[in-house]
N, C-alpha and C. Protein backbone atom coordinates (compact mmCIF):
# COMPACT_ATOMS: atom_id res chain seq x y z
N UNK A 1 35.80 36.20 2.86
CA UNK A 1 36.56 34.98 2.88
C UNK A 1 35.60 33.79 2.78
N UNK A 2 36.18 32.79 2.04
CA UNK A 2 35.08 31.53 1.70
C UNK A 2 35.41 30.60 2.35
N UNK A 3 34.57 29.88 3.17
CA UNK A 3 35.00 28.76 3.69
C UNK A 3 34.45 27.25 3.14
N UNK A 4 35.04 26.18 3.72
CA UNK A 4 34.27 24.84 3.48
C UNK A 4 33.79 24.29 4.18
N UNK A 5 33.29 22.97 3.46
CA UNK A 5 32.58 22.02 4.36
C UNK A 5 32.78 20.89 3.68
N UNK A 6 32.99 19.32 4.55
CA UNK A 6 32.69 18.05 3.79
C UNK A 6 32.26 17.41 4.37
N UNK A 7 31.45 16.70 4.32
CA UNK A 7 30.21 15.96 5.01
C UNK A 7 30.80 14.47 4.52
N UNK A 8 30.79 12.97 5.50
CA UNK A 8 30.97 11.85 4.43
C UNK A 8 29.35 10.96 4.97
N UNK A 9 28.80 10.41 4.07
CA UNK A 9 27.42 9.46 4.04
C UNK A 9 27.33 8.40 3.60
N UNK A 10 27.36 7.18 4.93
CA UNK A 10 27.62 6.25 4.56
C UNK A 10 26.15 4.95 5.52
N UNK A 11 25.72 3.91 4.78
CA UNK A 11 25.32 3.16 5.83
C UNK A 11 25.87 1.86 5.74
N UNK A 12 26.53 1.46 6.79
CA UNK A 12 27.18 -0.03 6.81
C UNK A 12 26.42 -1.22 6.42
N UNK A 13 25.34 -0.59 7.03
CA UNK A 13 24.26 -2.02 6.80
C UNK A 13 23.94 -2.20 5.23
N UNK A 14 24.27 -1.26 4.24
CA UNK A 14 23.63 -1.31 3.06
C UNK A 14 22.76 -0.33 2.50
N UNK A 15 22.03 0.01 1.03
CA UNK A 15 21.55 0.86 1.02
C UNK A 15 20.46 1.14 1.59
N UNK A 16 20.23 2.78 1.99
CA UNK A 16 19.13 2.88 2.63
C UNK A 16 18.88 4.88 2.64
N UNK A 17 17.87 5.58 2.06
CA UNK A 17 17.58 6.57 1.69
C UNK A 17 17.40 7.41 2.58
N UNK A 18 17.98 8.52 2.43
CA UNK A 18 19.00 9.65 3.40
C UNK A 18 18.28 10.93 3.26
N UNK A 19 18.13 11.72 4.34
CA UNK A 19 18.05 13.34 4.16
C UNK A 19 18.86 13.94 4.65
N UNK A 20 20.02 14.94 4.00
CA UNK A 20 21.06 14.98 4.97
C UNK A 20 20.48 17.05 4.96
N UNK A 21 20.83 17.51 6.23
CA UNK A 21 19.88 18.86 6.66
C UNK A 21 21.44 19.73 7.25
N UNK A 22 21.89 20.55 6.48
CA UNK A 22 23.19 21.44 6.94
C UNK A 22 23.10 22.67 6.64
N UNK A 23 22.58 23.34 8.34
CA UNK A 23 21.96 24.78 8.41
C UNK A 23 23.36 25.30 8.80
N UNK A 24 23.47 26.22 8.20
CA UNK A 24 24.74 27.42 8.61
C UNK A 24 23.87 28.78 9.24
N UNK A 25 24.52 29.39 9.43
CA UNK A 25 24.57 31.01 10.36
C UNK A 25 23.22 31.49 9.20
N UNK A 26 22.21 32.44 9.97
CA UNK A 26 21.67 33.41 9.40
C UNK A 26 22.75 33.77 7.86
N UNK A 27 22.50 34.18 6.87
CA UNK A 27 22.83 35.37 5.83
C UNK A 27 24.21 34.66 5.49
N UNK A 28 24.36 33.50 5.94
CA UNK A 28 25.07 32.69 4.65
C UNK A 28 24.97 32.17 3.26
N UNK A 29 25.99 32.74 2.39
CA UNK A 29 25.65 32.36 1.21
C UNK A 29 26.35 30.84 0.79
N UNK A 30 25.49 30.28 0.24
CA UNK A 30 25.73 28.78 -0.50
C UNK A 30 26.68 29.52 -1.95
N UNK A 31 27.77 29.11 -2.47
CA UNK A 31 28.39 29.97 -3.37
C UNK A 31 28.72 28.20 -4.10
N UNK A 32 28.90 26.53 -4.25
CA UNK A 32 28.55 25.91 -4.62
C UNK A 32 28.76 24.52 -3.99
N UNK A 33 28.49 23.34 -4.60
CA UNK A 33 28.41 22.36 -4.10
C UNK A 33 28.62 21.37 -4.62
N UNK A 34 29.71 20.01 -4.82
CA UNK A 34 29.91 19.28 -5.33
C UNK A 34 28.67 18.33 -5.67
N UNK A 35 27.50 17.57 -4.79
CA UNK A 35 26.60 16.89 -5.59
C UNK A 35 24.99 17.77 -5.29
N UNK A 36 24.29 17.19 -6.11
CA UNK A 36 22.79 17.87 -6.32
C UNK A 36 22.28 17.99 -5.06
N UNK A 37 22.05 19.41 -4.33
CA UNK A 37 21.13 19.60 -3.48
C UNK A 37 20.67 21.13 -3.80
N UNK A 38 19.60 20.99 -3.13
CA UNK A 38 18.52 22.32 -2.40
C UNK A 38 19.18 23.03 -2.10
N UNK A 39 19.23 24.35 -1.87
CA UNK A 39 19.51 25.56 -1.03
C UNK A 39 18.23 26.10 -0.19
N UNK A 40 17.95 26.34 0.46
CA UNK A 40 17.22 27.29 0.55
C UNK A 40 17.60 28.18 1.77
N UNK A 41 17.44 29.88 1.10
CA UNK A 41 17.86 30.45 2.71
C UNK A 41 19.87 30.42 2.83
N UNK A 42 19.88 29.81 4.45
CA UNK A 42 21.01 29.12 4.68
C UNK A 42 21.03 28.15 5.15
N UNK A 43 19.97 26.41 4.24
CA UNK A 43 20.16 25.53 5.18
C UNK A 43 20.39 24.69 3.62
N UNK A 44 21.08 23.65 3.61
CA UNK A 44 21.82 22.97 2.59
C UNK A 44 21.01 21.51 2.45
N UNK A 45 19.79 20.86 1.73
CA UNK A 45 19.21 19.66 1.61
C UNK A 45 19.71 18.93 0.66
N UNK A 46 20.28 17.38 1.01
CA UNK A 46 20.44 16.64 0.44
C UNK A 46 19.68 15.11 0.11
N UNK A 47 19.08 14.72 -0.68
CA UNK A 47 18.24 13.75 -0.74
C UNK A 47 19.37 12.99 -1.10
N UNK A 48 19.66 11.19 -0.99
CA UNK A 48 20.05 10.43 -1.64
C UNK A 48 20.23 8.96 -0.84
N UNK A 49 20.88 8.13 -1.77
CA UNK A 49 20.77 6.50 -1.18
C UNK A 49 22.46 6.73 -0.29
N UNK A 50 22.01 6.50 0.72
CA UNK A 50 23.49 5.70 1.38
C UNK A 50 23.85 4.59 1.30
N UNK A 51 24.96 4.50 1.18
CA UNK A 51 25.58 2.64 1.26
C UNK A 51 26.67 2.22 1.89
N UNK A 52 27.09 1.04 1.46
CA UNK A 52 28.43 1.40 2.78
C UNK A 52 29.59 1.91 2.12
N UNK A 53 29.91 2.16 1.05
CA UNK A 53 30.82 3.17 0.41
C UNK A 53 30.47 4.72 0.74
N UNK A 54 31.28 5.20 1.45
CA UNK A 54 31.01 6.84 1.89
C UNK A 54 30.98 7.44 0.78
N UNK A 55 29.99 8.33 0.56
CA UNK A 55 29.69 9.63 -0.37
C UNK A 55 30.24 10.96 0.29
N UNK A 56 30.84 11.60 -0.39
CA UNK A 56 31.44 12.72 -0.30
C UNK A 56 30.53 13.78 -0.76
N UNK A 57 29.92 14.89 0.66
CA UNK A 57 29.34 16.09 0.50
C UNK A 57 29.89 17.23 0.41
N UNK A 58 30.75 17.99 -0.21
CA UNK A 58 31.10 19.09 -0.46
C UNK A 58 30.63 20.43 -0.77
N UNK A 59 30.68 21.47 0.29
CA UNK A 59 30.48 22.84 -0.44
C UNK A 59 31.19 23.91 0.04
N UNK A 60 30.97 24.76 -0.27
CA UNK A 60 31.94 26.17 -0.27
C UNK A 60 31.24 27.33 -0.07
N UNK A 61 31.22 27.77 0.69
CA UNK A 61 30.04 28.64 1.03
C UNK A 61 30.93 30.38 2.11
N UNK A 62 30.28 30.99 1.90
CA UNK A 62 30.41 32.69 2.38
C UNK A 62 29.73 33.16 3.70
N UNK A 63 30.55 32.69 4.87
CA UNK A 63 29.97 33.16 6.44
C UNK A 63 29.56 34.63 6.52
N UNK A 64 28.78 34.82 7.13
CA UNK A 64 28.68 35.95 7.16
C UNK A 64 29.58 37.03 7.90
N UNK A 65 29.73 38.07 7.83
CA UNK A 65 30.89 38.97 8.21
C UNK A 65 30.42 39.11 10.04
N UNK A 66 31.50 39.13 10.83
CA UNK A 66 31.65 39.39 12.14
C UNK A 66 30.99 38.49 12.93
N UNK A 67 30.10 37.55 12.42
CA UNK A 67 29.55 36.35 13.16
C UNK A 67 29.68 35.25 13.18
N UNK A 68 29.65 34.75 14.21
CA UNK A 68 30.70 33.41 14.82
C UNK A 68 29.28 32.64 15.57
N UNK A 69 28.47 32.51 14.81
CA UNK A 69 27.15 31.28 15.01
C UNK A 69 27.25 29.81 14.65
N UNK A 70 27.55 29.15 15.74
CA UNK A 70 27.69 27.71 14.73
C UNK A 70 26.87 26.73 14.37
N UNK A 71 27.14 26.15 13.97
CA UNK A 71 26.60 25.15 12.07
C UNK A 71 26.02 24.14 13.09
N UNK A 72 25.42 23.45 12.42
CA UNK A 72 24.29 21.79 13.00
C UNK A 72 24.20 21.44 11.70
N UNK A 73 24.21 20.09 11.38
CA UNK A 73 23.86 19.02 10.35
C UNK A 73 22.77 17.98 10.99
N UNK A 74 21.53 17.90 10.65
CA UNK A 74 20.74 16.36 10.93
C UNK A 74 20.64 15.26 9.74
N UNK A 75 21.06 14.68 9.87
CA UNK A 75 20.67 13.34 9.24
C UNK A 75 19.55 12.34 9.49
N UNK A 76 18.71 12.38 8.34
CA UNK A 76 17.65 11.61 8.70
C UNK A 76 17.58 10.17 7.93
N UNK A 77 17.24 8.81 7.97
CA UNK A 77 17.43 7.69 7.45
C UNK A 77 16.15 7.11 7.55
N UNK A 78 15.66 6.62 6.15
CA UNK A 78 14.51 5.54 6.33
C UNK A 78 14.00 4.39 6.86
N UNK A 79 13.24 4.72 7.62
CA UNK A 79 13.11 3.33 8.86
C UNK A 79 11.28 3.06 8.68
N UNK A 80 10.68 1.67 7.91
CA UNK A 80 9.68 1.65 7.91
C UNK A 80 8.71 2.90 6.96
N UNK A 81 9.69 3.05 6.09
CA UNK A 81 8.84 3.98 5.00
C UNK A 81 9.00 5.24 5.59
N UNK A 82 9.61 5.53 6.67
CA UNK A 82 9.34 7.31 7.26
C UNK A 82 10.61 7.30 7.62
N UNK A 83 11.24 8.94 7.41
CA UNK A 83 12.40 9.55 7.76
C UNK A 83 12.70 9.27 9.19
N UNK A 84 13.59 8.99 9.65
CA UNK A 84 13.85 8.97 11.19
C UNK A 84 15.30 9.86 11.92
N UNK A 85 15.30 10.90 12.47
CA UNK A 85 16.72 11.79 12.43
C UNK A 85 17.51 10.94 13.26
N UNK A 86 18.68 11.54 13.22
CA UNK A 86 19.95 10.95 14.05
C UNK A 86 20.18 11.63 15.04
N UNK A 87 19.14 12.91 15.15
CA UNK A 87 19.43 13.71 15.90
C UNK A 87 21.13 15.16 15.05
N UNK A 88 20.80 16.35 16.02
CA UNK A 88 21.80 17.40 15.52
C UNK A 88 23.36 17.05 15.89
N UNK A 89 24.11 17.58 14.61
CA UNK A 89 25.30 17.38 15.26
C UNK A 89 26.02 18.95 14.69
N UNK A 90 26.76 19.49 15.87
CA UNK A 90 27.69 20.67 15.66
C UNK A 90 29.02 20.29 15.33
């Protein structure tokens, strides 16, 4: 069975350059994804500009069978030339 995900990325203040980090369960498969990111494994990388119009992250992806491990997303935002996280969210 396939499940989803939608992520929205937005910064009020204006644009400002994003790492968005969405690890799923061990031996999940990434099966696809509405805009350009990384796979690797089972953790989902998104590079891009935020603004204050929300971007829509979409994907569709294959849990693994009988395990019930749950998901974390970090978001990281440019502050002074260096990534800075928002900290994990489940």
């Amino acid at each position: 069975m396939s499940a989803s995900i939608k992520l929205l990325v937005s910064a009020p203040s204006g644009p400002v350059r994003t790492h968005v980090v969405k690890t799923d369960p061990a031996w999940t498969r990434i099966n696809w994804t509405n805009a350009e990111g990384t796979v690797k494994n089972n953790t989902l990388l998104y590079d891009l500009i935020a603004d204050k119009e929300p971007q829509r992250l979409v994907y569709v992806y294959q849990p693994p069978a009988g395990r019930k491990t749950p998901t974390f997303s970090e978001v990281f935002f440019e502050c002074n030339k260096n990534l800075a996280s928002q900290g994990k969210i489940e």
